[in-house]
N, C-alpha and C. Protein backbone atom coordinates (compact mmCIF):
# COMPACT_ATOMS: atom_id res chain seq x y z
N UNK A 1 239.76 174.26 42.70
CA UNK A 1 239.57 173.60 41.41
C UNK A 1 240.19 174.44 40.28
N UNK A 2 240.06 176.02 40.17
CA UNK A 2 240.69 176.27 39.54
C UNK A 2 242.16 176.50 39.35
N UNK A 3 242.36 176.87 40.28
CA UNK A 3 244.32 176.57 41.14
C UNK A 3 244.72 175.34 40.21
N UNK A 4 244.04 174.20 40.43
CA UNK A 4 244.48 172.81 40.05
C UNK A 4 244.66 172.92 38.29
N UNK A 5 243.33 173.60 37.94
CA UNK A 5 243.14 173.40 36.11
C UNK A 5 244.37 175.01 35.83
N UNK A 6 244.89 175.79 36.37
CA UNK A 6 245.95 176.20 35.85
C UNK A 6 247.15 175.51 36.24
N UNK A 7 247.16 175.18 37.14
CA UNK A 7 248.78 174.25 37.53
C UNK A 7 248.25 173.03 36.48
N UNK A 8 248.00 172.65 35.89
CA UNK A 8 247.56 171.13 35.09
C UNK A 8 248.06 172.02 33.29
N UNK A 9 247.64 173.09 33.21
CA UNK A 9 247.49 173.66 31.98
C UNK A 9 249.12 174.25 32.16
N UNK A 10 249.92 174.48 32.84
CA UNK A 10 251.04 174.69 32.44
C UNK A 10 251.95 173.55 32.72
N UNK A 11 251.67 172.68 33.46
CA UNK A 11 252.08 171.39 33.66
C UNK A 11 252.83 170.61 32.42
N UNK A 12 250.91 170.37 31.60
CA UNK A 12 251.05 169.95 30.31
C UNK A 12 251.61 170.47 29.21
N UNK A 13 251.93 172.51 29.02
CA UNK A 13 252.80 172.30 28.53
C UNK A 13 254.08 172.10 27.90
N UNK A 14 254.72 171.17 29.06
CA UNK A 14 256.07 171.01 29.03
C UNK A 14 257.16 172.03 29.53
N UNK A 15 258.23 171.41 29.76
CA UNK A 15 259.16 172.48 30.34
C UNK A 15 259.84 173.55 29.47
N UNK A 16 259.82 173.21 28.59
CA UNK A 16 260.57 174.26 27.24
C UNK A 16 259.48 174.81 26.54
N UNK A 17 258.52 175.04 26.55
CA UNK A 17 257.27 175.73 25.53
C UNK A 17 257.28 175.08 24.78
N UNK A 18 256.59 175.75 23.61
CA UNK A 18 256.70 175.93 22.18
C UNK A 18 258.25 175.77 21.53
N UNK A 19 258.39 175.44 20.64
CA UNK A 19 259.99 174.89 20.19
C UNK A 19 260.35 175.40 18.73
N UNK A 20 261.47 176.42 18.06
CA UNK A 20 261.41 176.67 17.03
C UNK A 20 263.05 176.19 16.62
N UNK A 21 263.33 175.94 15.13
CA UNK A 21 264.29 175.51 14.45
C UNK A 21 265.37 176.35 14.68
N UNK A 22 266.53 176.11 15.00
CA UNK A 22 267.51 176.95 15.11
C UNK A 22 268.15 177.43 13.43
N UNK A 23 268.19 178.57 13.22
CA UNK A 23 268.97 179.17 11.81
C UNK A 23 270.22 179.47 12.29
N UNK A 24 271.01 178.50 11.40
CA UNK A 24 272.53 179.10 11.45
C UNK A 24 272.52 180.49 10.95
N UNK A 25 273.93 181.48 11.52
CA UNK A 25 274.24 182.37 10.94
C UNK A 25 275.97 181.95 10.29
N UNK A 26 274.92 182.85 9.14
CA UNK A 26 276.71 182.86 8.07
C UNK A 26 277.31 183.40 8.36
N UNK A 27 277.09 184.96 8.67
CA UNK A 27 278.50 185.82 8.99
C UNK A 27 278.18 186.64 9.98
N UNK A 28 278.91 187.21 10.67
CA UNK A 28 278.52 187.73 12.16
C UNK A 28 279.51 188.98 12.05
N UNK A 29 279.97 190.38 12.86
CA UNK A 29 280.30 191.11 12.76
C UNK A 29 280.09 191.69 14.09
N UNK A 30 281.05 192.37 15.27
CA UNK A 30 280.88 192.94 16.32
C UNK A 30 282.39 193.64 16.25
N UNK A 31 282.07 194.68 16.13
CA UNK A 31 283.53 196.03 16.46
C UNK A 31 283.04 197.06 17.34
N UNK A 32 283.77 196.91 18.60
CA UNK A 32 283.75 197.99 19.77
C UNK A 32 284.64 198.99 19.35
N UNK A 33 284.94 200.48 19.26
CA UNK A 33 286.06 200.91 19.30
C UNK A 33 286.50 201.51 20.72
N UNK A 34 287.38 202.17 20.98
CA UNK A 34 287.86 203.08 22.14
C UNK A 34 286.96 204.08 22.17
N UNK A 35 286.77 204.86 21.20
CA UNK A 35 285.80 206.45 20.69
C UNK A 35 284.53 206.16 21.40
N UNK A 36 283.62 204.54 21.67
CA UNK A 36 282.52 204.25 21.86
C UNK A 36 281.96 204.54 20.73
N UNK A 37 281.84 204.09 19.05
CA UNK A 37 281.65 203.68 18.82
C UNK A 37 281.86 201.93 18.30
N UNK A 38 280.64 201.57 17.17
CA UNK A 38 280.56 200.38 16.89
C UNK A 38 280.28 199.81 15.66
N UNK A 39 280.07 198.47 15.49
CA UNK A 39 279.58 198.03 14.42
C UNK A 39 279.80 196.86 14.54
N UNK A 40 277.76 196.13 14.51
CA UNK A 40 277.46 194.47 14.82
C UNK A 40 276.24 194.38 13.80
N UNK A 41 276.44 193.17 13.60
CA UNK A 41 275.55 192.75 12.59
C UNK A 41 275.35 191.82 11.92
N UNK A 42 274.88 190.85 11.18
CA UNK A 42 274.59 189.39 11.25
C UNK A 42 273.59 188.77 10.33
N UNK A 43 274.17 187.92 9.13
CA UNK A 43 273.45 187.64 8.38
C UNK A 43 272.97 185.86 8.47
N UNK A 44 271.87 185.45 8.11
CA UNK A 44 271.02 184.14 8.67
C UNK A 44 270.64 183.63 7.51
N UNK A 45 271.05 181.99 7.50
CA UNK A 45 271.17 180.84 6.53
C UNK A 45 269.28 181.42 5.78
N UNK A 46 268.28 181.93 6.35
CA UNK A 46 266.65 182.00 6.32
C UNK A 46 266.83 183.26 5.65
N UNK A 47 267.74 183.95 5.61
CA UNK A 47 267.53 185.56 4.54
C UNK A 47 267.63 186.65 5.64
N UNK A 48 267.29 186.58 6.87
CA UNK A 48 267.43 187.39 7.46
C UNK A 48 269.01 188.32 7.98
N UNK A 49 268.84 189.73 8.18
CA UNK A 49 270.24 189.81 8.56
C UNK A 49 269.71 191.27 9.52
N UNK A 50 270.59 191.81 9.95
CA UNK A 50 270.82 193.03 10.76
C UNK A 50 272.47 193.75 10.38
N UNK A 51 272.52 195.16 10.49
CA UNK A 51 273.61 195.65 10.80
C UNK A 51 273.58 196.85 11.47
N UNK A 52 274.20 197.20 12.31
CA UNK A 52 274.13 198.66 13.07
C UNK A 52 275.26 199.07 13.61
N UNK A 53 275.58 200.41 13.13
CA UNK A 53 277.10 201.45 13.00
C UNK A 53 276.22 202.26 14.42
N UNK A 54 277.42 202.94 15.17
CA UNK A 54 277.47 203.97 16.29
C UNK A 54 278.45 204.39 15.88
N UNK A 55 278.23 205.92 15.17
CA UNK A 55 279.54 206.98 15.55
C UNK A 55 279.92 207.37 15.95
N UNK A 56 281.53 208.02 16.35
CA UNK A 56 282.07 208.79 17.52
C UNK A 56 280.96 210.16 17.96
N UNK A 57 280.05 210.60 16.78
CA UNK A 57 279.42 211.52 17.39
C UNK A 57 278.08 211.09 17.67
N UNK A 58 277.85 209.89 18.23
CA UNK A 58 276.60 209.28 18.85
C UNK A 58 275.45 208.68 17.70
N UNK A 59 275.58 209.33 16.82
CA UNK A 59 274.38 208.94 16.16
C UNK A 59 274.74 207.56 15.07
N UNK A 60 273.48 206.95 15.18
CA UNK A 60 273.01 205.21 15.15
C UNK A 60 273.01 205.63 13.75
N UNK A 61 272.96 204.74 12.66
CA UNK A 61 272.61 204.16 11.42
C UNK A 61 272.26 202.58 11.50
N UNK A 62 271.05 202.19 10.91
CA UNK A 62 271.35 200.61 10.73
C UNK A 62 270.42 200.12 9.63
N UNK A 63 270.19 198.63 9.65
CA UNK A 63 268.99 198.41 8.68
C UNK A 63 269.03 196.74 9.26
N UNK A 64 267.90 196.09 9.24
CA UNK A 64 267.52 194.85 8.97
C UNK A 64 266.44 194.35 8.07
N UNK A 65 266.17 193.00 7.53
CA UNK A 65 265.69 192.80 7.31
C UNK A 65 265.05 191.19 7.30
N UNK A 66 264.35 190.69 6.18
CA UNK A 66 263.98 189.14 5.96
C UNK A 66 263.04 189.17 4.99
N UNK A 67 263.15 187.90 4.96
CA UNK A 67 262.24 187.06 3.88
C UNK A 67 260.78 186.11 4.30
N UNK A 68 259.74 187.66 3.40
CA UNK A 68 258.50 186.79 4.17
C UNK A 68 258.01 186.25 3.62
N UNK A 69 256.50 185.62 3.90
CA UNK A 69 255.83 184.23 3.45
C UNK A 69 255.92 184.00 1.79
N UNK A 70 256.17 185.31 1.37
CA UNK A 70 255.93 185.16 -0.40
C UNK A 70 257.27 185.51 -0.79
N UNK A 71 257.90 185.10 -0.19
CA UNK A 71 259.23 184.97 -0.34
C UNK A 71 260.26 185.74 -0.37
N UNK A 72 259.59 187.21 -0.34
CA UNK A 72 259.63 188.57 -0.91
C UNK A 72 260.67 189.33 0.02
N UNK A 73 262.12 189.59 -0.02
CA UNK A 73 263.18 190.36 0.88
C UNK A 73 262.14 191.59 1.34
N UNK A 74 261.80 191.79 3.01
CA UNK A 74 261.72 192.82 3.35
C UNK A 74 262.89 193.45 4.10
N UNK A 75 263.42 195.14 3.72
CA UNK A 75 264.41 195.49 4.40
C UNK A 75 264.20 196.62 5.39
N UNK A 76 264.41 197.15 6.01
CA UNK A 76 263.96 198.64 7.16
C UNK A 76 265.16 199.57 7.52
N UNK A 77 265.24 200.34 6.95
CA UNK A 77 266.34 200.86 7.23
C UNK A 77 265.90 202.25 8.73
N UNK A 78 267.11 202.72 9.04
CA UNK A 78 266.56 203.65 10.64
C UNK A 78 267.85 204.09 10.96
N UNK A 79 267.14 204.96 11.49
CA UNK A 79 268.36 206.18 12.13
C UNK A 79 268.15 206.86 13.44
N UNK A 80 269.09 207.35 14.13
CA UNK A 80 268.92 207.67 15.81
C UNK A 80 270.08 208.65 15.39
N UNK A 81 269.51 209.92 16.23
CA UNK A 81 270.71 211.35 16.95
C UNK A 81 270.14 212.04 18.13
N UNK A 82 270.85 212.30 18.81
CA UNK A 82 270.43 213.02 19.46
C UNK A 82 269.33 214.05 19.19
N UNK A 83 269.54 215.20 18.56
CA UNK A 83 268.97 216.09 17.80
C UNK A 83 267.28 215.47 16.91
N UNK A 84 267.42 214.42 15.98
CA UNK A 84 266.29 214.18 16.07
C UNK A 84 265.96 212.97 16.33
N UNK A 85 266.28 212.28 17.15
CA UNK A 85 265.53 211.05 18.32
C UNK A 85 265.62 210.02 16.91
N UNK A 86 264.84 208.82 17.08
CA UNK A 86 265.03 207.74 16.43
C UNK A 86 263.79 207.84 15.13
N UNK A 87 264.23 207.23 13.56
CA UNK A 87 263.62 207.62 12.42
C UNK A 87 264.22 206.47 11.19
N UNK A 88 263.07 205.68 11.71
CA UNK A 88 262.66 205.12 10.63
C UNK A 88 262.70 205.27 9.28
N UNK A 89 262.98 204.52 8.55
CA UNK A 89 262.88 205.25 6.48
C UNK A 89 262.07 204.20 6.07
């Protein structure tokens, strides 16, 4: 009986889940170089965006952010090296 009421409970709901609006993106950005580094990143019709650099000497820079319920741009900026591991601002 209970076998049955979980096969019934995912049954019902549906084959795709839960369903959310697709956000276009406006501008997009992906550069591989030879050196191994990079730079990708991506800004969204909703406020949201990302960007993140890799330098030839390994270490990450990036930042993302969005726009929350009060409408209010949140941004996060962060950093990665070897030397001191990954760091948040």
């Amino acid at each position: 009986l209970i076998l049955c009421a979980a096969w019934l409970a995912v049954y019902c709901q549906g084959p795709n889940g839960p369903t959310t609006t697709p956000v276009p993106i406006l501008k997009q950005i992906n550069r591989q170089n030879d050196d191994g580094s990079y730079s990708y990143g991506y800004e969204a019709a909703d406020g949201s965006f990302k960007i993140e650099t890799k330098y030839p000497n390994g270490d990450v820079a990036g930042k993302y952010g969005y726009v929350d319920e009060n409408g209010k741009t949140r941004e996060i900026s962060y950093g990665a090296s070897s030397q001191r591991g990954f760091e948040p601002e």
